[in-house]
N, C-alpha and C. Protein backbone atom coordinates (compact mmCIF):
# COMPACT_ATOMS: atom_id res chain seq x y z
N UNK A 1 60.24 64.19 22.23
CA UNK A 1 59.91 63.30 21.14
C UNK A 1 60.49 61.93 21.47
N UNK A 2 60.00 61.11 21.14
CA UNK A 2 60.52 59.65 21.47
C UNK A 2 59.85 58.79 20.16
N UNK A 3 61.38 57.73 19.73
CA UNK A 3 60.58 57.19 18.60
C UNK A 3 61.49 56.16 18.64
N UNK A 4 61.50 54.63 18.62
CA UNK A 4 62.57 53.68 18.15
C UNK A 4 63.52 53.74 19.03
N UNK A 5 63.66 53.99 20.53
CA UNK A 5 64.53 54.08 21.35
C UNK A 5 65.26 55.32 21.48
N UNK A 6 64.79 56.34 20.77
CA UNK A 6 65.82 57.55 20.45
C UNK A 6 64.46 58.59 21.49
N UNK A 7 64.95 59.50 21.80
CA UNK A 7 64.58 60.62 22.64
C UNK A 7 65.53 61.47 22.51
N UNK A 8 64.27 62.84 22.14
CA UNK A 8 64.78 64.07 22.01
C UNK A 8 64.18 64.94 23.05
N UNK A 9 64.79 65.81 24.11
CA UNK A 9 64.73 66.42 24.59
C UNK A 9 64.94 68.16 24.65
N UNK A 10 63.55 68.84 24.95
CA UNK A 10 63.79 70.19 24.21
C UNK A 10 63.87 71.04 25.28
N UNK A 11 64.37 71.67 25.91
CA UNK A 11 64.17 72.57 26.82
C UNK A 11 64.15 74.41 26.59
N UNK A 12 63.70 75.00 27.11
CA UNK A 12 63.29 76.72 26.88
C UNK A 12 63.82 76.78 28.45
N UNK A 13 65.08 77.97 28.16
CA UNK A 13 65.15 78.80 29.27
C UNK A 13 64.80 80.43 29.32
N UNK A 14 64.54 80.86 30.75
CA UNK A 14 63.65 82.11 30.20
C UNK A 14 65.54 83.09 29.80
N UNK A 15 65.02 83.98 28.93
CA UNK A 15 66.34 85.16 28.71
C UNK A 15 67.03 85.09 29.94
N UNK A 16 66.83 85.53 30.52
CA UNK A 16 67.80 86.17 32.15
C UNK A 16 68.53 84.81 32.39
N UNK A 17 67.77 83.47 32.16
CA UNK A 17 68.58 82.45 32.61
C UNK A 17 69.45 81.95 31.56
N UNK A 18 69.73 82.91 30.30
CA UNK A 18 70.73 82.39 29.19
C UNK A 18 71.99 82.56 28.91
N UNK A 19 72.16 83.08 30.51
CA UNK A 19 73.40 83.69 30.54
C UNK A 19 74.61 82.44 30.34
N UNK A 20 75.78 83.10 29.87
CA UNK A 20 77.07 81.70 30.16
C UNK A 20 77.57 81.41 31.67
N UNK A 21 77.07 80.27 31.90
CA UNK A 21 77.56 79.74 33.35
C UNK A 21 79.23 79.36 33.50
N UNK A 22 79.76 80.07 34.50
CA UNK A 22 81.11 79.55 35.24
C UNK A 22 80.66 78.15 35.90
N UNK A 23 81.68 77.50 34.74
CA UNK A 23 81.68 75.96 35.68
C UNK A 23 83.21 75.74 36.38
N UNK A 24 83.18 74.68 37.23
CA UNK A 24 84.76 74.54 37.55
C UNK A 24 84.93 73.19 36.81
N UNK A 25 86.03 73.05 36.18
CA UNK A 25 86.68 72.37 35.28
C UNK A 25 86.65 71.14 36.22
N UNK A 26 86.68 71.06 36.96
CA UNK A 26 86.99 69.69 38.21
C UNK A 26 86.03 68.95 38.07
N UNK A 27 84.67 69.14 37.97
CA UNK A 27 83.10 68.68 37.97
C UNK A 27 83.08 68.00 36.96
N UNK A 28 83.14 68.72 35.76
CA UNK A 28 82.64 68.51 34.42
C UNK A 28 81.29 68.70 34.33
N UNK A 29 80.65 69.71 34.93
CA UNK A 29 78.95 69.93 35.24
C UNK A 29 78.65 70.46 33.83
N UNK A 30 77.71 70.28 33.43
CA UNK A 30 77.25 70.36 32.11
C UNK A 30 76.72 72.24 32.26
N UNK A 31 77.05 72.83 31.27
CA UNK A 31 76.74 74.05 30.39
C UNK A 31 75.39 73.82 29.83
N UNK A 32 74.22 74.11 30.45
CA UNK A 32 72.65 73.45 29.76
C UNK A 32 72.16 75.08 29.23
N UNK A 33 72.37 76.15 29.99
CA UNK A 33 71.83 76.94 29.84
C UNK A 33 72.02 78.24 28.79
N UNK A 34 72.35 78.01 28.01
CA UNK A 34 72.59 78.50 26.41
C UNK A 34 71.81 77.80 25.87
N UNK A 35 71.96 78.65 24.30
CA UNK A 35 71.24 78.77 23.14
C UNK A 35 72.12 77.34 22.35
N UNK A 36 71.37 76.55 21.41
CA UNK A 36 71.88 75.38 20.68
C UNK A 36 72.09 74.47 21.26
N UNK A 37 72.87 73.42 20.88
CA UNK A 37 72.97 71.82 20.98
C UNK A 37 73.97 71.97 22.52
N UNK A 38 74.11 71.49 23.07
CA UNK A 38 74.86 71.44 24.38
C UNK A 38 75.24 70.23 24.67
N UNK A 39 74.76 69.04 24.47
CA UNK A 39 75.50 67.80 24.54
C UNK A 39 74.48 67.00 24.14
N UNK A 40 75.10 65.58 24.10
CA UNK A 40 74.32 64.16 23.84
C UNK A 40 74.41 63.00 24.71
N UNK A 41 73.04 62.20 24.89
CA UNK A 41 73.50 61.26 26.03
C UNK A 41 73.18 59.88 25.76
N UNK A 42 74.01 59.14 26.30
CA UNK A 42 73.64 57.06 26.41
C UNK A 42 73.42 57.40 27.17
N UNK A 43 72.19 55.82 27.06
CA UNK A 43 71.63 55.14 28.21
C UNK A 43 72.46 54.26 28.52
N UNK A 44 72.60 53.55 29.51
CA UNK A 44 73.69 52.49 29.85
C UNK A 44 72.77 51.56 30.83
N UNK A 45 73.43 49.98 31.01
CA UNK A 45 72.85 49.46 31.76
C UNK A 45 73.55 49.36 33.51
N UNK A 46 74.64 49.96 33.31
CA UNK A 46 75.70 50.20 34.53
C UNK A 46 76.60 51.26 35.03
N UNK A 47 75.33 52.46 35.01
CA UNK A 47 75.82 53.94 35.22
C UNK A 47 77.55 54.03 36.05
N UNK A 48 77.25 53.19 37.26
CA UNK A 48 78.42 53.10 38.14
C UNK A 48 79.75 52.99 37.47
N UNK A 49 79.73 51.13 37.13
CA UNK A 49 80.70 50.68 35.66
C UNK A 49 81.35 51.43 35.25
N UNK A 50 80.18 52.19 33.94
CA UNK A 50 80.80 52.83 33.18
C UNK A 50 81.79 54.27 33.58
N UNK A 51 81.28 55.28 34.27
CA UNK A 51 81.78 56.19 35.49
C UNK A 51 83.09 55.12 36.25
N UNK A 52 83.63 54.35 36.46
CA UNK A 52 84.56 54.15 36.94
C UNK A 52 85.32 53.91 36.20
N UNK A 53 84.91 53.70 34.81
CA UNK A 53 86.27 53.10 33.92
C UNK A 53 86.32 54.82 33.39
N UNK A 54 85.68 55.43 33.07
CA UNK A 54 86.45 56.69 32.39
C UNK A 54 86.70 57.43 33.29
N UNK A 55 86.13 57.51 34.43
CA UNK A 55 87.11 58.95 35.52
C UNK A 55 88.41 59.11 35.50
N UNK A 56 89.40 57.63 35.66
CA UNK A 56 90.59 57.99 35.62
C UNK A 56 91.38 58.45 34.27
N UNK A 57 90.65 58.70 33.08
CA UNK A 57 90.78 59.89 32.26
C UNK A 57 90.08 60.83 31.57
N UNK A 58 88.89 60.97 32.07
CA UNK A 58 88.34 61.84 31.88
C UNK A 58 87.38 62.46 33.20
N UNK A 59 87.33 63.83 32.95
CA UNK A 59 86.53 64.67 33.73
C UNK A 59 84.99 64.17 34.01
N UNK A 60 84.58 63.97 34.77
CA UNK A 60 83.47 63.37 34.97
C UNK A 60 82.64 63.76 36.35
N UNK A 61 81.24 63.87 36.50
CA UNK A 61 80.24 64.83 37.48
C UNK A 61 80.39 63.44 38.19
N UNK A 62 79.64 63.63 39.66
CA UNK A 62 79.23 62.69 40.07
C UNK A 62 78.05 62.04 39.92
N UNK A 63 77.48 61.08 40.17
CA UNK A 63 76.48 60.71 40.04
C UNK A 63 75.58 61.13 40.61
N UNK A 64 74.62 61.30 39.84
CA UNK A 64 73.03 62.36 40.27
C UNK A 64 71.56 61.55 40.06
N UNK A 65 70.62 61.81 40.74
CA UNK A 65 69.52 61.18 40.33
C UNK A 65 68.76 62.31 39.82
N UNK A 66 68.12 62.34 38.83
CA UNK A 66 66.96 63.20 38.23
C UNK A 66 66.12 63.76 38.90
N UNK A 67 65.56 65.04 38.93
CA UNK A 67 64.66 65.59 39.49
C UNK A 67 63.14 64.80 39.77
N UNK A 68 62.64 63.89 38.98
CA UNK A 68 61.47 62.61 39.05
C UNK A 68 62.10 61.88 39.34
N UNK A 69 63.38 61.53 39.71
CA UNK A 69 63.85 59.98 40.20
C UNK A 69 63.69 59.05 39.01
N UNK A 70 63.31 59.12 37.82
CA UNK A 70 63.50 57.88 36.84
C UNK A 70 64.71 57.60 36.28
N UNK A 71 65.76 58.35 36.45
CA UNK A 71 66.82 57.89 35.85
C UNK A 71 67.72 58.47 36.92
N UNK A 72 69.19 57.96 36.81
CA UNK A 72 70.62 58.47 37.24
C UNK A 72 71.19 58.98 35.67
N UNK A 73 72.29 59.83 36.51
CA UNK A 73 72.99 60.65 35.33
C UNK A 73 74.14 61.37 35.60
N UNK A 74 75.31 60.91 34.99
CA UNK A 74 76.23 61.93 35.28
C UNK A 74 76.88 62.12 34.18
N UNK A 75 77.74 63.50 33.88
CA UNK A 75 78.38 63.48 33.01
C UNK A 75 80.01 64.02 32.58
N UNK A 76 80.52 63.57 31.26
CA UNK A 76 81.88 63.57 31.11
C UNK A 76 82.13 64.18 29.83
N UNK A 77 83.53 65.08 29.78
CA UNK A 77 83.85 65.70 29.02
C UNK A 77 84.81 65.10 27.82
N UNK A 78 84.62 65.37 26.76
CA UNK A 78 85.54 64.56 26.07
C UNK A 78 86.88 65.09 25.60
N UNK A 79 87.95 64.62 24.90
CA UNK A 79 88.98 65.59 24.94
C UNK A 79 88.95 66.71 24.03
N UNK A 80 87.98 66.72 23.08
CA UNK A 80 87.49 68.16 22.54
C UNK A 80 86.62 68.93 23.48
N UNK A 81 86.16 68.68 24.98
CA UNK A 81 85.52 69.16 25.87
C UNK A 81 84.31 69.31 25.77
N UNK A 82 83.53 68.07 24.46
CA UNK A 82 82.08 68.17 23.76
C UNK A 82 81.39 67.58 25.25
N UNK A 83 80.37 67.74 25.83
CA UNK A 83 79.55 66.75 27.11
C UNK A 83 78.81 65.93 26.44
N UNK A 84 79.05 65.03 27.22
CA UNK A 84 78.32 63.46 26.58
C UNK A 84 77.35 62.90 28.54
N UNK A 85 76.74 62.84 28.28
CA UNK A 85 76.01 62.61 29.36
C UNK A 85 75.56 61.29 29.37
N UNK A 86 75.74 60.27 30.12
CA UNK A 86 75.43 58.71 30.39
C UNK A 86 74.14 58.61 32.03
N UNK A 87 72.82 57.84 31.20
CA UNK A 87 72.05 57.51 32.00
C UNK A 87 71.90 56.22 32.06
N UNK A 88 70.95 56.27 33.34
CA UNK A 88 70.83 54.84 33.62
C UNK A 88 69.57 54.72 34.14
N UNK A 89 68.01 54.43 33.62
CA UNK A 89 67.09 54.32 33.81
C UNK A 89 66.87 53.56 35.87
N UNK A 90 66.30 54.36 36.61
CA UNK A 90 66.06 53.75 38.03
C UNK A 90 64.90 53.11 38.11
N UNK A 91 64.83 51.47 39.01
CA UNK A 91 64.15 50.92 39.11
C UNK A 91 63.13 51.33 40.26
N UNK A 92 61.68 51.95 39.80
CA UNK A 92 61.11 52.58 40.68
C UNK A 92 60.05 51.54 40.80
């Protein structure tokens, strides 16, 4: 859904893939594959930037490009360990 700058994103995984994933705490790799809300994300205009000012306190993925290449994305845990995911639209 997309409306006013806001995008909602819905995804279906099949059963077998709903299992709870072992992540390593080091990453901060996002938990996608469960049932309910799993995180929320900004867009940003300086994916890099922003990723360098919070790594040195918070847990944070590295930077990834999207499976279509339209955006970068990485993400960070907060100190309630909620994932907040920050993109950055790629100039294709």
């Amino acid at each position: 859904m997309r409306g006013n700058h806001t995008y909602i994103e819905l995804f279906n995984f099949p059963k077998e893939d709903q299992e709870h994933i072992n992540i390593d705490d080091s990453q901060a790799l996002p938990e996608l594959k469960k049932s309910g809300i799993t995180h929320f994300a900004l867009q940003v205009s300086d994916l890099k930037k922003i990723r360098e000012k919070l790594s040195p306190n918070y847990q944070c993925s590295e930077i990834q490009k999207a499976r279509l290449g339209l955006f970068s994305y990485f993400f960070a845990l907060d100190p309630e360990r909620n994932q907040i995911e920050f993109i950055q639209r790629n100039n294709i």
